[in-house]
PDB file of N, CA and C in Angstrom:
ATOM      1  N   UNK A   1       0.838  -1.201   0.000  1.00  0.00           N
ATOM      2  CA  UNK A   1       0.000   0.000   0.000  1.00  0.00           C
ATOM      3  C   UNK A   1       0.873   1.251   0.000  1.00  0.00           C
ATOM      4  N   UNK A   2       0.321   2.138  -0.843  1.00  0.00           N
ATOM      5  CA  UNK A   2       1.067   3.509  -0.693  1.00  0.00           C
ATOM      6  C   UNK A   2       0.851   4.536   0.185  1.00  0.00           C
ATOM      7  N   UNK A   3       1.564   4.277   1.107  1.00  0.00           N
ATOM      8  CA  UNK A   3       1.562   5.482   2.449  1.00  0.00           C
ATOM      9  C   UNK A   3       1.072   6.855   2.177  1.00  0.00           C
ATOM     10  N   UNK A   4       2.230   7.109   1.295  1.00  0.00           N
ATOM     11  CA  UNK A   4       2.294   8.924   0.697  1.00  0.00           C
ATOM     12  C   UNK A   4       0.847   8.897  -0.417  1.00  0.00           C
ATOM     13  N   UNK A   5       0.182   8.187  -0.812  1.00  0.00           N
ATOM     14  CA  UNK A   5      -0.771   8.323  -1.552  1.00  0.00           C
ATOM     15  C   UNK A   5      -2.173   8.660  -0.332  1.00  0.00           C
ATOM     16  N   UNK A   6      -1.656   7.952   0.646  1.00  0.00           N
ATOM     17  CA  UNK A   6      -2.854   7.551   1.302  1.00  0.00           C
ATOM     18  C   UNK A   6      -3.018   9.128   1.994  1.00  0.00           C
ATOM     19  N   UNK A   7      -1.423   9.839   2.801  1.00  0.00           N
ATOM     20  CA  UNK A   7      -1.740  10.965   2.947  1.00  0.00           C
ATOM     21  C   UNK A   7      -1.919  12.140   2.599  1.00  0.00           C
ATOM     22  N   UNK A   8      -1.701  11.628   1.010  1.00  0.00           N
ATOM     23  CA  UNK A   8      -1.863  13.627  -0.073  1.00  0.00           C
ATOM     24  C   UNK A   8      -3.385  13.033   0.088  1.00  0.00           C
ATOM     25  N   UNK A   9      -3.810  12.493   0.120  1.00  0.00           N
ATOM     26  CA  UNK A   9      -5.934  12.361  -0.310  1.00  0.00           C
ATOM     27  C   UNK A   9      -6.510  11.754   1.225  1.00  0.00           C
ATOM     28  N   UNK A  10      -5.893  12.380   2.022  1.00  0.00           N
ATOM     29  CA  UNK A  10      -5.900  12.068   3.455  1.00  0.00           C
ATOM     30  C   UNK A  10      -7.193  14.271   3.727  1.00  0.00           C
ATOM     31  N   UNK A  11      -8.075  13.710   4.051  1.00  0.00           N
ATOM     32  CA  UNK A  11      -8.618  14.993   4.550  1.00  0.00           C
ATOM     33  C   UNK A  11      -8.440  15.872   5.607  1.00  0.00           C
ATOM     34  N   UNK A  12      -8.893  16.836   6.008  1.00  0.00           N
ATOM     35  CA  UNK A  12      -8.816  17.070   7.449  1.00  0.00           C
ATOM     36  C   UNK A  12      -9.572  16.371   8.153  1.00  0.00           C
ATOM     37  N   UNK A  13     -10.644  16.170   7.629  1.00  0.00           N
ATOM     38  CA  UNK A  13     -11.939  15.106   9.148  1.00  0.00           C
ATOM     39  C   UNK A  13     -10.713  13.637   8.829  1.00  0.00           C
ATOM     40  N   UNK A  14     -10.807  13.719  10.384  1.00  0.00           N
ATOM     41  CA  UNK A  14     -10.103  12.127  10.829  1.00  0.00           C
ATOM     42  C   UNK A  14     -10.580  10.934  10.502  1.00  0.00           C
ATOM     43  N   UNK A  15     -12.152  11.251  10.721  1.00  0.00           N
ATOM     44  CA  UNK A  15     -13.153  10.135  10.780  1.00  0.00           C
ATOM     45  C   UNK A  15     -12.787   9.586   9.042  1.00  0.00           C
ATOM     46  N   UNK A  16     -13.288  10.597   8.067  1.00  0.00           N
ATOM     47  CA  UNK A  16     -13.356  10.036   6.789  1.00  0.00           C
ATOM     48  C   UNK A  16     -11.941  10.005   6.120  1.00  0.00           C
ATOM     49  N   UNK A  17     -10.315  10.092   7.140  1.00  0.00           N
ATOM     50  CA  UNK A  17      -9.731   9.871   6.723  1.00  0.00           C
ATOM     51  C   UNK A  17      -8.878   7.970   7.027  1.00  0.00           C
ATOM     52  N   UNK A  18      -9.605   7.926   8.258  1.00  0.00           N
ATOM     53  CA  UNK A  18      -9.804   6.432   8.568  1.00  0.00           C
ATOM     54  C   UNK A  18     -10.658   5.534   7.699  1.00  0.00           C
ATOM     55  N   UNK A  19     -12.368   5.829   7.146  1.00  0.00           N
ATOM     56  CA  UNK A  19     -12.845   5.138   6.331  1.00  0.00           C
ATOM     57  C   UNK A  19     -12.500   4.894   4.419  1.00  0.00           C
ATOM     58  N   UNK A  20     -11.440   6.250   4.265  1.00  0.00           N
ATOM     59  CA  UNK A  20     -10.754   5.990   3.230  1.00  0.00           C
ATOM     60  C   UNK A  20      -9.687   4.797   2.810  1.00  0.00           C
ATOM     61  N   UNK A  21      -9.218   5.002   4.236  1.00  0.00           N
ATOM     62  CA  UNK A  21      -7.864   3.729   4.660  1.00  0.00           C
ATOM     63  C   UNK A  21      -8.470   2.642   4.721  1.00  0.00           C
ATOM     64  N   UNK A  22      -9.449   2.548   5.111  1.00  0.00           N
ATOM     65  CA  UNK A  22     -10.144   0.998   4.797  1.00  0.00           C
ATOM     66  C   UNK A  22     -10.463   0.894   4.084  1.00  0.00           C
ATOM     67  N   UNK A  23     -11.286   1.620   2.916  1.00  0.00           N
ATOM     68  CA  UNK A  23     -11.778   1.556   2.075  1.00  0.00           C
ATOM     69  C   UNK A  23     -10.651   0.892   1.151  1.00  0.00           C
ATOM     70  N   UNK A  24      -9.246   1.481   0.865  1.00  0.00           N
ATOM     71  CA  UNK A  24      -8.471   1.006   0.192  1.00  0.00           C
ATOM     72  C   UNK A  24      -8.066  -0.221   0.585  1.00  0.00           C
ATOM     73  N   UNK A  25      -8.231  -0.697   1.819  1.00  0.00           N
ATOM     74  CA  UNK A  25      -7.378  -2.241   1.953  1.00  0.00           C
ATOM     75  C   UNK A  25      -8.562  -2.955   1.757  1.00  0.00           C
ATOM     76  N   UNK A  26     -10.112  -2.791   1.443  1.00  0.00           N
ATOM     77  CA  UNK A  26     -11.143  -3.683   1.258  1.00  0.00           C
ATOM     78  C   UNK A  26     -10.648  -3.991  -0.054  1.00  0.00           C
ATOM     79  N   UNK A  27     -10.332  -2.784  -1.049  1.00  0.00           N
ATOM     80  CA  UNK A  27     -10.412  -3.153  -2.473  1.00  0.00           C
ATOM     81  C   UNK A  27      -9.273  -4.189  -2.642  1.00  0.00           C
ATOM     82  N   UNK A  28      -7.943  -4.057  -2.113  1.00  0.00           N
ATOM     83  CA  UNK A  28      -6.483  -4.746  -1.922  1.00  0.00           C
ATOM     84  C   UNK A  28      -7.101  -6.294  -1.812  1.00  0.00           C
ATOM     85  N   UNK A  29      -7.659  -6.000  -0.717  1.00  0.00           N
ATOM     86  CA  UNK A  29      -8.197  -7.636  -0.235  1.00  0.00           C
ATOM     87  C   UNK A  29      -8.774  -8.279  -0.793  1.00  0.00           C
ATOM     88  N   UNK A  30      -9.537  -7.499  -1.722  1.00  0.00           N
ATOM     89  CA  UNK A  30     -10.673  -8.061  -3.056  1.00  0.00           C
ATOM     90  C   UNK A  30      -9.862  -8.216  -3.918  1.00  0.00           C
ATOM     91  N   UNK A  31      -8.911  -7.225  -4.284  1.00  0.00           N
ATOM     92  CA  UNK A  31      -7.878  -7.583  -5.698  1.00  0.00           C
ATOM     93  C   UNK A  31      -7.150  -8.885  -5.238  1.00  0.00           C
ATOM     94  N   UNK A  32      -6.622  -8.921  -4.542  1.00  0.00           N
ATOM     95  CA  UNK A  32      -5.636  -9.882  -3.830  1.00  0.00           C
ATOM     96  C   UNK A  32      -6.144 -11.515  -3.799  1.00  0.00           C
ATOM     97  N   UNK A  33      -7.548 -11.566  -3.362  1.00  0.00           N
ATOM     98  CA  UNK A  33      -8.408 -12.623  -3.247  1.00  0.00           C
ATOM     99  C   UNK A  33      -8.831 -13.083  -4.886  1.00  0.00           C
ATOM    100  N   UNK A  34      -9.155 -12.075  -5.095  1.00  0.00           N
ATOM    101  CA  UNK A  34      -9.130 -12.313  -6.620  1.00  0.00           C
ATOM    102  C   UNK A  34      -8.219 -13.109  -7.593  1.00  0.00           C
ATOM    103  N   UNK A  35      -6.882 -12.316  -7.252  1.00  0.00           N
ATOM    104  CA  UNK A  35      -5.818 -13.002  -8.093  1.00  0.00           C
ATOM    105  C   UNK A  35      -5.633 -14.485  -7.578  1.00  0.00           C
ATOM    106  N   UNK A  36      -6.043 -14.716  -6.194  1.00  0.00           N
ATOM    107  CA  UNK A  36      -5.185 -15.889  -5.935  1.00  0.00           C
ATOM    108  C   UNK A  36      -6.615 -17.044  -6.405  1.00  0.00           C
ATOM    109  N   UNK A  37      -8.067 -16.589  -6.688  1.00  0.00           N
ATOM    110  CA  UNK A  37      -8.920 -17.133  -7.652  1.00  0.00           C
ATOM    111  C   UNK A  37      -7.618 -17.749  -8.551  1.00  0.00           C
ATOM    112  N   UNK A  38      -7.550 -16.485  -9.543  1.00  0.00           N
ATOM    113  CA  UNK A  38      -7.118 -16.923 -10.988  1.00  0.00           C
ATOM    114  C   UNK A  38      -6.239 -17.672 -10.772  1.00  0.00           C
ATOM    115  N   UNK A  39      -5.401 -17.780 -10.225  1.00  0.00           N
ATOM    116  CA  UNK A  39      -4.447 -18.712 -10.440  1.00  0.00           C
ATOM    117  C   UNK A  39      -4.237 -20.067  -9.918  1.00  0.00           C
ATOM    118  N   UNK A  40      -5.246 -20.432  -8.682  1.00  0.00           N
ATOM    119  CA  UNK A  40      -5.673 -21.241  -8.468  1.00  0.00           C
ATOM    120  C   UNK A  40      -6.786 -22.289  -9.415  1.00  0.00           C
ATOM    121  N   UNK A  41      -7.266 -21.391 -10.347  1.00  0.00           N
ATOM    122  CA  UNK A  41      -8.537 -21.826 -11.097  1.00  0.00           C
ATOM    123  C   UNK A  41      -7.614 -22.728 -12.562  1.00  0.00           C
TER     124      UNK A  41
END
Protein backbone atom coordinates (compact mmCIF):
# COMPACT_ATOMS: atom_id res chain seq x y z
CA UNK A 1 0.00 0.00 0.00
CA UNK A 2 1.07 3.51 -0.69
CA UNK A 3 1.56 5.48 2.45
CA UNK A 4 2.29 8.92 0.70
CA UNK A 5 -0.77 8.32 -1.55
CA UNK A 6 -2.85 7.55 1.30
CA UNK A 7 -1.74 10.97 2.95
CA UNK A 8 -1.86 13.63 -0.07
CA UNK A 9 -5.93 12.36 -0.31
CA UNK A 10 -5.90 12.07 3.46
CA UNK A 11 -8.62 14.99 4.55
CA UNK A 12 -8.82 17.07 7.45
CA UNK A 13 -11.94 15.11 9.15
CA UNK A 14 -10.10 12.13 10.83
CA UNK A 15 -13.15 10.13 10.78
CA UNK A 16 -13.36 10.04 6.79
CA UNK A 17 -9.73 9.87 6.72
CA UNK A 18 -9.80 6.43 8.57
CA UNK A 19 -12.84 5.14 6.33
CA UNK A 20 -10.75 5.99 3.23
CA UNK A 21 -7.86 3.73 4.66
CA UNK A 22 -10.14 1.00 4.80
CA UNK A 23 -11.78 1.56 2.07
CA UNK A 24 -8.47 1.01 0.19
CA UNK A 25 -7.38 -2.24 1.95
CA UNK A 26 -11.14 -3.68 1.26
CA UNK A 27 -10.41 -3.15 -2.47
CA UNK A 28 -6.48 -4.75 -1.92
CA UNK A 29 -8.20 -7.64 -0.24
CA UNK A 30 -10.67 -8.06 -3.06
CA UNK A 31 -7.88 -7.58 -5.70
CA UNK A 32 -5.64 -9.88 -3.83
CA UNK A 33 -8.41 -12.62 -3.25
CA UNK A 34 -9.13 -12.31 -6.62
CA UNK A 35 -5.82 -13.00 -8.09
CA UNK A 36 -5.19 -15.89 -5.93
CA UNK A 37 -8.92 -17.13 -7.65
CA UNK A 38 -7.12 -16.92 -10.99
CA UNK A 39 -4.45 -18.71 -10.44
CA UNK A 40 -5.67 -21.24 -8.47
CA UNK A 41 -8.54 -21.83 -11.10
Amino acid sequence: MNKNLNLSICPSNRQICIQSQSYHILIESIILLSSLFLVGA
